[in-house]
C-alpha atoms as a PDB file:
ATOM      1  CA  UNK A   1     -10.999 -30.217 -33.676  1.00  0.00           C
ATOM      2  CA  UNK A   2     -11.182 -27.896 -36.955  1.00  0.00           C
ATOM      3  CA  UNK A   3     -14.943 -28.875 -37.169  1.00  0.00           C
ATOM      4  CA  UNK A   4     -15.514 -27.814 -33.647  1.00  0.00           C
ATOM      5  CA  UNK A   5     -13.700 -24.395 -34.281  1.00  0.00           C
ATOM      6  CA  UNK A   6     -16.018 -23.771 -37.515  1.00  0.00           C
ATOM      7  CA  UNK A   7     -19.059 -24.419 -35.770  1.00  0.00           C
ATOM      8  CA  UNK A   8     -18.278 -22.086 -32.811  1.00  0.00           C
ATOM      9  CA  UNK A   9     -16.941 -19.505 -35.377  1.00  0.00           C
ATOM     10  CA  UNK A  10     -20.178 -20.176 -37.293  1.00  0.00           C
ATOM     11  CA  UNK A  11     -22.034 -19.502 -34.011  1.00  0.00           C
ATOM     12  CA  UNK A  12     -20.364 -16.536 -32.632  1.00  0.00           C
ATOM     13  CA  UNK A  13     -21.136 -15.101 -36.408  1.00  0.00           C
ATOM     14  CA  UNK A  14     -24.844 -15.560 -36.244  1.00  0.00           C
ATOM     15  CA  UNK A  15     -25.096 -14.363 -32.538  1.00  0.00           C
ATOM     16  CA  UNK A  16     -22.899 -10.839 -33.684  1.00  0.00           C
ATOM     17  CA  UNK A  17     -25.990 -10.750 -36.545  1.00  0.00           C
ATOM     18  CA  UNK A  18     -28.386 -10.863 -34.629  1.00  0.00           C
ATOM     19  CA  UNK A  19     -27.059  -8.718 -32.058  1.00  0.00           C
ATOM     20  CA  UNK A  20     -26.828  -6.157 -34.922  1.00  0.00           C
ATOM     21  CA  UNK A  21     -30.265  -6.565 -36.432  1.00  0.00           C
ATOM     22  CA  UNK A  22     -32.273  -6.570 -33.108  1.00  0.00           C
ATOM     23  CA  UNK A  23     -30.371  -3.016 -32.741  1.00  0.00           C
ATOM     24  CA  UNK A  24     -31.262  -1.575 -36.175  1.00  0.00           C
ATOM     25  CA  UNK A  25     -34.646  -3.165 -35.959  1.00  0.00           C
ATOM     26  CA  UNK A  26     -35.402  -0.514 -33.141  1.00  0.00           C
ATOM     27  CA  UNK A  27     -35.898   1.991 -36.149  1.00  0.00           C
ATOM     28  CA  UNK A  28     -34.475   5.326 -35.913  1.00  0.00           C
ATOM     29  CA  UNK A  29     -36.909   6.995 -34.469  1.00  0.00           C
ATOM     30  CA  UNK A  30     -35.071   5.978 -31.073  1.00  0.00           C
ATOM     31  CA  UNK A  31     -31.751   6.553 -29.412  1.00  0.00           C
ATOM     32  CA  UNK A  32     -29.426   3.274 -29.694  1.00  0.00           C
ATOM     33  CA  UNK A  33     -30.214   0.987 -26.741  1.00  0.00           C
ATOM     34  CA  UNK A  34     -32.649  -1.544 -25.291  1.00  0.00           C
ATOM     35  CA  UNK A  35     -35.667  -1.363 -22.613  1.00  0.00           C
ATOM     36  CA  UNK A  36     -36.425  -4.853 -22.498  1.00  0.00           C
ATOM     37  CA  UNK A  37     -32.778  -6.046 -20.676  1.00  0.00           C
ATOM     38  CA  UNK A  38     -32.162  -6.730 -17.227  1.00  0.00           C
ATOM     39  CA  UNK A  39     -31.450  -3.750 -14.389  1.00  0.00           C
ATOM     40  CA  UNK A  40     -28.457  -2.714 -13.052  1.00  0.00           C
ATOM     41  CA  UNK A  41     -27.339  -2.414  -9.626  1.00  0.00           C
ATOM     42  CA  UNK A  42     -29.189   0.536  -7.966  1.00  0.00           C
ATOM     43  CA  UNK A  43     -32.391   0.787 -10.065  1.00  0.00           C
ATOM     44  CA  UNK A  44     -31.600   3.977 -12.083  1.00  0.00           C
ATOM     45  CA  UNK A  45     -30.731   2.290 -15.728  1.00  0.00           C
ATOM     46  CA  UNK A  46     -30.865  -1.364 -17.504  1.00  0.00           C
ATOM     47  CA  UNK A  47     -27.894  -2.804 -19.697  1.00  0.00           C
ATOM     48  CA  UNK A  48     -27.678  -0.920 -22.823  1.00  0.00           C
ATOM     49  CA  UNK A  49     -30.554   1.383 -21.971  1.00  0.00           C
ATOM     50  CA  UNK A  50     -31.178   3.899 -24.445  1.00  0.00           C
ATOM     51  CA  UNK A  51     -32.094   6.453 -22.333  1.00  0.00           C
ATOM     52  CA  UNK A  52     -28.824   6.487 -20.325  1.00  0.00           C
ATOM     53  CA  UNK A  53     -26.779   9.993 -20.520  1.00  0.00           C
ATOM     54  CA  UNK A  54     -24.276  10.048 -22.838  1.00  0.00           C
ATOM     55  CA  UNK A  55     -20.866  11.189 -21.789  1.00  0.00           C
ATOM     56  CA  UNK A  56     -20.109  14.936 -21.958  1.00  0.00           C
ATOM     57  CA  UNK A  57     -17.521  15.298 -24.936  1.00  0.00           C
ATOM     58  CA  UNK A  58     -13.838  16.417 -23.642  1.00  0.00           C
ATOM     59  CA  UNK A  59     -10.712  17.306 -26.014  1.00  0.00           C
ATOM     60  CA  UNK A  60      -7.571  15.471 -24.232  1.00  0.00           C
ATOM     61  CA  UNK A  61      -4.331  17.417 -23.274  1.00  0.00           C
ATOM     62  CA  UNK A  62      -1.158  17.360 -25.248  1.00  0.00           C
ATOM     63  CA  UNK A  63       1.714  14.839 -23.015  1.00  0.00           C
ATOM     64  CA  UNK A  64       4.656  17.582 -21.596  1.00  0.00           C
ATOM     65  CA  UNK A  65       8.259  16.813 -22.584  1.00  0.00           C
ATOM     66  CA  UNK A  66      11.374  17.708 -20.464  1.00  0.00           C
ATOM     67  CA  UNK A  67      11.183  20.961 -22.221  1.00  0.00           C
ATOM     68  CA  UNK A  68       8.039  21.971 -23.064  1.00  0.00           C
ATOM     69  CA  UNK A  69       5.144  21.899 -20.887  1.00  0.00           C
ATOM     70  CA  UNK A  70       1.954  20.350 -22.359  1.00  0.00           C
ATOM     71  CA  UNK A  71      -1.739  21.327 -22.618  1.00  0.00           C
ATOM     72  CA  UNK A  72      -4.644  20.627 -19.971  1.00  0.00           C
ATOM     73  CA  UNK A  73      -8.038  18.424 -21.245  1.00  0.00           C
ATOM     74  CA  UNK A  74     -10.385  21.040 -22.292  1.00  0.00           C
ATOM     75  CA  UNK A  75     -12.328  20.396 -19.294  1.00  0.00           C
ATOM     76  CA  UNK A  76      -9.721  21.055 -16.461  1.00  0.00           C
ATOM     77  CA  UNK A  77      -9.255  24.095 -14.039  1.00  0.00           C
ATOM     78  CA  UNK A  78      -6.219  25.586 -15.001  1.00  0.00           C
ATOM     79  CA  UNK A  79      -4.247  26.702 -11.844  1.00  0.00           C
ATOM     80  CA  UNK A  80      -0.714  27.856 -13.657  1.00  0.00           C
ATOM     81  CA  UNK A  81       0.484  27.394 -17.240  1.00  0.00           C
ATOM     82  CA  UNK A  82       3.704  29.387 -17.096  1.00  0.00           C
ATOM     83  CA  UNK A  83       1.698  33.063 -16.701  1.00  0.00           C
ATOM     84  CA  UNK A  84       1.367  34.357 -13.084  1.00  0.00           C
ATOM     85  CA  UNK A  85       0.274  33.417  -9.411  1.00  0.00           C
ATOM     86  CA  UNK A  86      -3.593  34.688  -9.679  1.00  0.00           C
ATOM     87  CA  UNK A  87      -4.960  31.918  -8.692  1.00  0.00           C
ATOM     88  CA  UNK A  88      -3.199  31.037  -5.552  1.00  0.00           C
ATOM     89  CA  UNK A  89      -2.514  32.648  -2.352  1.00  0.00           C
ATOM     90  CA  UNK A  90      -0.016  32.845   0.778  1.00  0.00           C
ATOM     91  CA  UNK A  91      -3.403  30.944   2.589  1.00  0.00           C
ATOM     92  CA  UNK A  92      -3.694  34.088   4.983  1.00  0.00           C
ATOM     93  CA  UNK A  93      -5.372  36.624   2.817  1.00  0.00           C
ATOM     94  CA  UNK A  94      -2.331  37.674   1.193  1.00  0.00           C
ATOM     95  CA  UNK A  95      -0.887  37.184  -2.575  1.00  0.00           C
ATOM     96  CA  UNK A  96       1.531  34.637  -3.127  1.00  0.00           C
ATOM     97  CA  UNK A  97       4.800  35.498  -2.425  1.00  0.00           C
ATOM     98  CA  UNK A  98       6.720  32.620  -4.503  1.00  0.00           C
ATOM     99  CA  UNK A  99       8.243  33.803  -8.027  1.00  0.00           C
ATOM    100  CA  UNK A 100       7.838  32.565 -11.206  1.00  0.00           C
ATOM    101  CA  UNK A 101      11.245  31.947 -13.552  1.00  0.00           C
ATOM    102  CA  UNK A 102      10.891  31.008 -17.270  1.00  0.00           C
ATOM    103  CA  UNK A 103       7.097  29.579 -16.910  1.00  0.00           C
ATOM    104  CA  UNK A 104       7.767  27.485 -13.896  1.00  0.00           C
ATOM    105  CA  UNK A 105       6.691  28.541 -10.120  1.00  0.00           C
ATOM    106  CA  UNK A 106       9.845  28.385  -8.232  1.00  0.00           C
ATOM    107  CA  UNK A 107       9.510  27.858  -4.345  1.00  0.00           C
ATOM    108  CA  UNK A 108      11.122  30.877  -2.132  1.00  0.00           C
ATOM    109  CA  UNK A 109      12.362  29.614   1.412  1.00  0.00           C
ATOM    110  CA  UNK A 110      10.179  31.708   3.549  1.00  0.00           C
ATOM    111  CA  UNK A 111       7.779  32.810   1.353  1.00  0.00           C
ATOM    112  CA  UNK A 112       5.105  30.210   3.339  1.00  0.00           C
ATOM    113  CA  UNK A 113       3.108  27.863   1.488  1.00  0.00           C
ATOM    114  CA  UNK A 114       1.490  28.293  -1.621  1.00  0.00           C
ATOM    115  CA  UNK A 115      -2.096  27.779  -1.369  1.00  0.00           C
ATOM    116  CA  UNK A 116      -5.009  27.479  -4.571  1.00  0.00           C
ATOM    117  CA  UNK A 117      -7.974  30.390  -4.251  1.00  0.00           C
ATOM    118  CA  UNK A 118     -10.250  27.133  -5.811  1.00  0.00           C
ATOM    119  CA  UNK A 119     -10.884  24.096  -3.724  1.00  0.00           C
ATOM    120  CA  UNK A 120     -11.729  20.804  -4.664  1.00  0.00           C
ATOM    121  CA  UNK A 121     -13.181  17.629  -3.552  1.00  0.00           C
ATOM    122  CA  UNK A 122     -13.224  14.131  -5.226  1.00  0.00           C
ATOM    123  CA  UNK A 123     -10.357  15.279  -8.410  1.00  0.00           C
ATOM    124  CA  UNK A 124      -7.577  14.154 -10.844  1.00  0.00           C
ATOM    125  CA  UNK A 125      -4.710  16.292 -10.311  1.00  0.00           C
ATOM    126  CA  UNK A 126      -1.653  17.027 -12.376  1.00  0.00           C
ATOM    127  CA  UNK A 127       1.560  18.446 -11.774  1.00  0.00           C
ATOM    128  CA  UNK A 128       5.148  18.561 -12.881  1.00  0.00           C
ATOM    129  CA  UNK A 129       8.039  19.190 -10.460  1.00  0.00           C
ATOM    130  CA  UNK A 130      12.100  19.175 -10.816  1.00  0.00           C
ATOM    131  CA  UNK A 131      14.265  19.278  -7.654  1.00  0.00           C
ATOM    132  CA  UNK A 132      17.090  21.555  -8.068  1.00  0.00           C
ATOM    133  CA  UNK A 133      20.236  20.592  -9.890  1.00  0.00           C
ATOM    134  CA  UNK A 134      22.896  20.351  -8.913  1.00  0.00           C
ATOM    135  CA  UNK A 135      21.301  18.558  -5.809  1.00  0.00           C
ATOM    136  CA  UNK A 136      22.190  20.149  -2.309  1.00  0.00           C
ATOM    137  CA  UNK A 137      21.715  18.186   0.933  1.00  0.00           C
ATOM    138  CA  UNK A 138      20.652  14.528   1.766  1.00  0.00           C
ATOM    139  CA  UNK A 139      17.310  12.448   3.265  1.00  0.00           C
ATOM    140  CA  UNK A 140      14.571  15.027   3.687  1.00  0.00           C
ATOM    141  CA  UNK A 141      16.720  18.018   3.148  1.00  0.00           C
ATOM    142  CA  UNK A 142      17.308  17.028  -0.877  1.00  0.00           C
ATOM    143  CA  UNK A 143      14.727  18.784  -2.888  1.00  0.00           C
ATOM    144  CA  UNK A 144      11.580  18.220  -0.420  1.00  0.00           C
ATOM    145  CA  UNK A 145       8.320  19.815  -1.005  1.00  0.00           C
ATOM    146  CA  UNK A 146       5.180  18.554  -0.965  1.00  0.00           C
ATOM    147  CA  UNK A 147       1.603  18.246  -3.115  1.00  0.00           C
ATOM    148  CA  UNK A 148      -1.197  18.493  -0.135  1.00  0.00           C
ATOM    149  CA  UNK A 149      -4.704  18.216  -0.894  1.00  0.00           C
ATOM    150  CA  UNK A 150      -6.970  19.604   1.343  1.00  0.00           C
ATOM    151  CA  UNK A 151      -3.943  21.162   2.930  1.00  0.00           C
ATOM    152  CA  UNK A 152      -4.000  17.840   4.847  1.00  0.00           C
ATOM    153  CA  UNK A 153      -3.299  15.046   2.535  1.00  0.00           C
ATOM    154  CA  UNK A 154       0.289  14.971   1.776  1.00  0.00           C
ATOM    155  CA  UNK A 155       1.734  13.270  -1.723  1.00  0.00           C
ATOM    156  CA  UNK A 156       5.136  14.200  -0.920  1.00  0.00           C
ATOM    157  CA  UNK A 157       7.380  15.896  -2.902  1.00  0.00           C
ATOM    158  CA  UNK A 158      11.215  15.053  -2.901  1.00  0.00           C
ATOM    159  CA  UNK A 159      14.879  14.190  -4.750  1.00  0.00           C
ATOM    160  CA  UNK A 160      14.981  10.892  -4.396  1.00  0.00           C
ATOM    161  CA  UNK A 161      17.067  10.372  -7.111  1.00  0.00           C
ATOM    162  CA  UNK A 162      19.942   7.890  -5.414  1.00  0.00           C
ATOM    163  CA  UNK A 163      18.732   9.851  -1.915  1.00  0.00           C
ATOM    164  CA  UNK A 164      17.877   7.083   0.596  1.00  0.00           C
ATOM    165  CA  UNK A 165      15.360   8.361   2.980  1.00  0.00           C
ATOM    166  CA  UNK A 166      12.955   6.865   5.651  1.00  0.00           C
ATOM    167  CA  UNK A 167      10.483   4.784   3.115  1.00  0.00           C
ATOM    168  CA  UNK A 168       7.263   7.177   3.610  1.00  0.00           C
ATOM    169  CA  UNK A 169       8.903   9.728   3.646  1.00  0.00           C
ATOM    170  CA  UNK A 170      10.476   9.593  -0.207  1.00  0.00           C
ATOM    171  CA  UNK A 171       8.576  10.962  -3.464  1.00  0.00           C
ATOM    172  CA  UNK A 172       5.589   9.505  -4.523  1.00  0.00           C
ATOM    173  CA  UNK A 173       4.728   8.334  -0.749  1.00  0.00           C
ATOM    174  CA  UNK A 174       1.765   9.594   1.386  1.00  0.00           C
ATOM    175  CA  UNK A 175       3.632  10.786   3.837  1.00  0.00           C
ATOM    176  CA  UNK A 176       3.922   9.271   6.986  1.00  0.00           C
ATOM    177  CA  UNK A 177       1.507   6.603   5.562  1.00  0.00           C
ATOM    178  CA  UNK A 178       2.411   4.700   2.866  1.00  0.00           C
ATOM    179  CA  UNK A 179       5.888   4.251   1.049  1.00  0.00           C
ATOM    180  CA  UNK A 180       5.647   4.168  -2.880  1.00  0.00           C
ATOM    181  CA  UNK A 181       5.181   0.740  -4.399  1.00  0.00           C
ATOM    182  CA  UNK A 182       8.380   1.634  -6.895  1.00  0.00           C
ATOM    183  CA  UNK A 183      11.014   4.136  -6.841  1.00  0.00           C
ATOM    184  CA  UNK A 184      10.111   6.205 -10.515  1.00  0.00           C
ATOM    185  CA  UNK A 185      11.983   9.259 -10.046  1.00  0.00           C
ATOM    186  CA  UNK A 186      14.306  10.868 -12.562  1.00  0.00           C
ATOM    187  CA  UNK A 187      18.022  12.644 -11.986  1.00  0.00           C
ATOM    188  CA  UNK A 188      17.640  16.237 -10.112  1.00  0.00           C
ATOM    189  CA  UNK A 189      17.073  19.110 -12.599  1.00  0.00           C
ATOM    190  CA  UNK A 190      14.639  16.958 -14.684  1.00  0.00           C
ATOM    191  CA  UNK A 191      10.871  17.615 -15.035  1.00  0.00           C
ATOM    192  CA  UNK A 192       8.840  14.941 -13.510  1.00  0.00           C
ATOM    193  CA  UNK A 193       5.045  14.424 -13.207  1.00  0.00           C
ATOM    194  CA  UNK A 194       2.224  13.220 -10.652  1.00  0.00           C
ATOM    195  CA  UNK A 195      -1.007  12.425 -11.715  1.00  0.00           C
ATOM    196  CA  UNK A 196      -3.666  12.164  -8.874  1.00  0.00           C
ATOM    197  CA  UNK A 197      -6.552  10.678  -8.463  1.00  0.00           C
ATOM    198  CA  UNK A 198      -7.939  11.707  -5.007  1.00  0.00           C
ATOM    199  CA  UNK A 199     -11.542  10.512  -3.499  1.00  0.00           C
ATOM    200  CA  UNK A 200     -12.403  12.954  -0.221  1.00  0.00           C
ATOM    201  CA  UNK A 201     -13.419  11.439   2.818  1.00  0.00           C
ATOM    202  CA  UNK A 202     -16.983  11.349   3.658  1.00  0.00           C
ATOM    203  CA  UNK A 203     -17.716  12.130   7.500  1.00  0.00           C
ATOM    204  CA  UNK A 204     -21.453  11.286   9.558  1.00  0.00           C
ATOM    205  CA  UNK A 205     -23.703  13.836  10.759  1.00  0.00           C
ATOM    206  CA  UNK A 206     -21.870  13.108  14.715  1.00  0.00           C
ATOM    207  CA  UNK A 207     -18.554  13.684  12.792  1.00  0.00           C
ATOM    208  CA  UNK A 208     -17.348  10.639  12.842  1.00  0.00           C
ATOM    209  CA  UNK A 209     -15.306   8.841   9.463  1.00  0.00           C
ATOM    210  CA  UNK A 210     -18.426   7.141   6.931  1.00  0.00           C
ATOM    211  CA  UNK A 211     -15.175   6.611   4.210  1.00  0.00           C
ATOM    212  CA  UNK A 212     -11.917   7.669   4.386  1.00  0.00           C
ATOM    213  CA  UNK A 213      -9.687   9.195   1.912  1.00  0.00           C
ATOM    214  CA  UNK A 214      -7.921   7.446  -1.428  1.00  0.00           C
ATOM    215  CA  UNK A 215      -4.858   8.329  -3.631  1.00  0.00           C
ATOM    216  CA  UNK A 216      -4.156   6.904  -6.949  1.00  0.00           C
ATOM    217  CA  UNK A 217      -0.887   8.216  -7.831  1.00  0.00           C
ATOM    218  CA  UNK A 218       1.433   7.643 -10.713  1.00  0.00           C
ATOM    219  CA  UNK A 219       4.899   9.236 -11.079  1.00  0.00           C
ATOM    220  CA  UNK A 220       5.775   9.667 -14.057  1.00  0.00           C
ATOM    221  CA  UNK A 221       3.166   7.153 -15.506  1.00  0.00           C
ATOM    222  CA  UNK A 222       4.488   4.435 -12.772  1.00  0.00           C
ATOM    223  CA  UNK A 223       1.500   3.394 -10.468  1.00  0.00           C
ATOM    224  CA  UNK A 224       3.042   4.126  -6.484  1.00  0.00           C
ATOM    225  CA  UNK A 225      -0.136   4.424  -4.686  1.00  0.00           C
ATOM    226  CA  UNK A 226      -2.830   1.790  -5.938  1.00  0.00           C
ATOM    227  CA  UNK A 227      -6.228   3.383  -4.333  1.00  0.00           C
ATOM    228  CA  UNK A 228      -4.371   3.328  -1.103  1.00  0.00           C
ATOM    229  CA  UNK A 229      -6.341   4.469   2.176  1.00  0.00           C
ATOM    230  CA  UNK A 230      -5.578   7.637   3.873  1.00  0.00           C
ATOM    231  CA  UNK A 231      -5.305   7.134   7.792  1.00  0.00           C
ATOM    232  CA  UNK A 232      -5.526  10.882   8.391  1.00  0.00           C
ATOM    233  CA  UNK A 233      -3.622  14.125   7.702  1.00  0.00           C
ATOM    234  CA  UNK A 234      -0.117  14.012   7.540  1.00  0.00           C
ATOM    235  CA  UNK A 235       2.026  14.153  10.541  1.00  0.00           C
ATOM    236  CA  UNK A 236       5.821  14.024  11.279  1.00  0.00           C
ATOM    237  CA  UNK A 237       6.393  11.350  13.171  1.00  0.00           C
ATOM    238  CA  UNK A 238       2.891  10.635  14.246  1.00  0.00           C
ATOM    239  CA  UNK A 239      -0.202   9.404  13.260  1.00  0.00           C
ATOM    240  CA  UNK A 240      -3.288  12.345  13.523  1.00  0.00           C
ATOM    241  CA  UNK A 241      -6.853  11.139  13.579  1.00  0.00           C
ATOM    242  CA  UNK A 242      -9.674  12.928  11.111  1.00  0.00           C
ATOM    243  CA  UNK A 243     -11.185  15.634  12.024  1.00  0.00           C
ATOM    244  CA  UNK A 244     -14.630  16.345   9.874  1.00  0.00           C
ATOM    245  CA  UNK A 245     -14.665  18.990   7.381  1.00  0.00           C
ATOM    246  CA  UNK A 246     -15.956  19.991   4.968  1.00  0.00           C
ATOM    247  CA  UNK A 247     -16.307  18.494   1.250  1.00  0.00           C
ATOM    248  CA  UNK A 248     -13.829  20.428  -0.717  1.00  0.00           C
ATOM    249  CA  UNK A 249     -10.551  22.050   0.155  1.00  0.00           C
ATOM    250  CA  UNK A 250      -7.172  24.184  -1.130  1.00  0.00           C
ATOM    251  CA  UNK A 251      -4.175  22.466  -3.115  1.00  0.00           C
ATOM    252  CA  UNK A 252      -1.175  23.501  -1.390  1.00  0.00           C
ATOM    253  CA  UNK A 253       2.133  23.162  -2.699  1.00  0.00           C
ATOM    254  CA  UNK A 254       4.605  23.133   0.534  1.00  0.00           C
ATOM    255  CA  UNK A 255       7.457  25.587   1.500  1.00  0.00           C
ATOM    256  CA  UNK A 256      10.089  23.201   3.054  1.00  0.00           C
ATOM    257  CA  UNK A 257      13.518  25.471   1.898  1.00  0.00           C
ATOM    258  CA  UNK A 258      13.875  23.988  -1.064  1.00  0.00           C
ATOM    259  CA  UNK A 259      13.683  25.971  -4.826  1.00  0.00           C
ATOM    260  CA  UNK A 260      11.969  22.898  -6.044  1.00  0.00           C
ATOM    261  CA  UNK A 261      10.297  24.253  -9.387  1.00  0.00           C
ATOM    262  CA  UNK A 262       6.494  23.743 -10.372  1.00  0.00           C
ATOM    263  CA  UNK A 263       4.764  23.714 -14.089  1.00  0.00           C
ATOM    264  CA  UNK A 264       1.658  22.645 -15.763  1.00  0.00           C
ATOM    265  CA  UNK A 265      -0.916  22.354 -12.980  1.00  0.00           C
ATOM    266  CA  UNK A 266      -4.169  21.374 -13.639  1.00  0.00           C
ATOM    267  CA  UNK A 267      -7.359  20.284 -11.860  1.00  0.00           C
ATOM    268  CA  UNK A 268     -10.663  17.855 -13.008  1.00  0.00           C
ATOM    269  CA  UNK A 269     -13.128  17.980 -10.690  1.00  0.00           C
ATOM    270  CA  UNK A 270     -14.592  14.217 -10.586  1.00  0.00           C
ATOM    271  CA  UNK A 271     -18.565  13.228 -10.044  1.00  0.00           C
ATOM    272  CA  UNK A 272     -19.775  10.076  -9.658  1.00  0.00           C
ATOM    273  CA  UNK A 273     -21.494   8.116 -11.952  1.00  0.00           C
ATOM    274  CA  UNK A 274     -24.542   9.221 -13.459  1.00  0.00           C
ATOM    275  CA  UNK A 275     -24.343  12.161 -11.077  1.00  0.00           C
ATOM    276  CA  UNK A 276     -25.333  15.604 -12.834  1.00  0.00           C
END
């Protein structure tokens, strides 16, 4: 048995060498890569091949703490870090009528909907929320708000801190759709986080659905949606059908009555591979 495990050690040793000198061999007259391996799946580039883009260099964020909000990846669209409401809007031509309160944006019953000036398509979304404390209410009427991409698309937004509620209907769900695969969230007053990973639907020329719509979402670093379909937009107590549009759309952050508070929002656009 040891002289089995030498030999195989031996061999995975030589094969690493040689690995290593057919790389350096190429001179360095060359980017690092091959042109003699096999092709990948869809023609454009082989394994290793050294003229494949590299990746465009981006500086990661700083993680928020319960006091401190932290910083976006150099390469996000910043849509509020604790300044003012420029870049959203009431959605009907107006300015945003919500108010901001030590570098959070707090929700105003009334006020409508905020709604971003930018829209997006395929993105990674982040956002930090905390219901208000002390908690008023029960169900739906604790702390509800409600992250909707596309202003269709509904990650909702809600207390659910020891606050039984219908099971697509509680944070972390897509509402109406799909419950979240854990319960993550923290007491009432705390700051809590969503990132989002959201693929668009893609619609034929005739309007009809080619791929519907996917959310990744973790709360607070917990995977609740695992790429999970989206049927449609959201609907209370119903299930709506898509209707096409078009390939990029507002953020809107709901008005449902409740002061829920909003920090540290922040948009990457996403591309497919090897797309421009």
């Amino acid at each position: 048995m040891t002289r089995h495990r030498r030999i195989t050690l031996a061999t995975a040793t030589f094969a690493a060498g040689f690995c290593a000198f057919a790389f350096i061999a190429q001179g360095d007259d060359q980017r690092p890569g091959y042109k003699d391996t096999p092709m990948l799946p869809g023609g454009l580039w082989r394994v290793h091949d050294s003229d494949r883009p590299w990746p465009e260099v981006v500086t990661p964020g700083t993680a928020s703490t319960q006091d401190q909000p932290g910083r976006a990846p150099s390469d996000a669209i910043v849509l509020f870090d604790g300044g003012d409401l420029s870049k959203w809007s009431d959605g009907r031509g107006g300015d945003a009528r919500w108010e901001v309160q030590d570098g959070a944006i707090v929700a105003k019953r009334g006020a409508g909907s905020l709604v971003s000036r930018d829209e997006f398509g395929d993105c990674q979304l982040h956002i930090e929320f905390a219901a208000p404390n002390p908690p008023k209410g029960d169900g739906q009427g604790r702390g509800n708000s409600g992250v909707i991409l596309f202003g269709r698309y509904e990650i909702q937004v809600l207390d659910s801190y020891e606050n039984p509620t219908y099971a697509d209907g509680g944070a972390g769900a897509i509402y109406g759709q799909h419950p979240p695969l854990v319960n993550a969230s923290r007491p009432p007053g705390q700051w809590q986080t969503y990132d989002i990973l959201f693929t668009a639907p893609r619609f034929k020329e005739d309007g009809t659905v080619e791929t519907p719509a996917y959310a990744t979402v973790l709360h607070n670093g917990v995977v609740v949606q695992n790429h999970a379909e989206i049927y449609g937009p959201m609907a209370f107590r119903d299930l709506v059908s898509y209707q096409a549009h078009g390939p990029k759309g507002p953020l809107v952050l709901q008005d449902h009555g409740d002061p829920v508070r909003f920090r540290n929002i922040w948009v990457r656009p996403l591309k497919a591979a090897d797309a421009d």
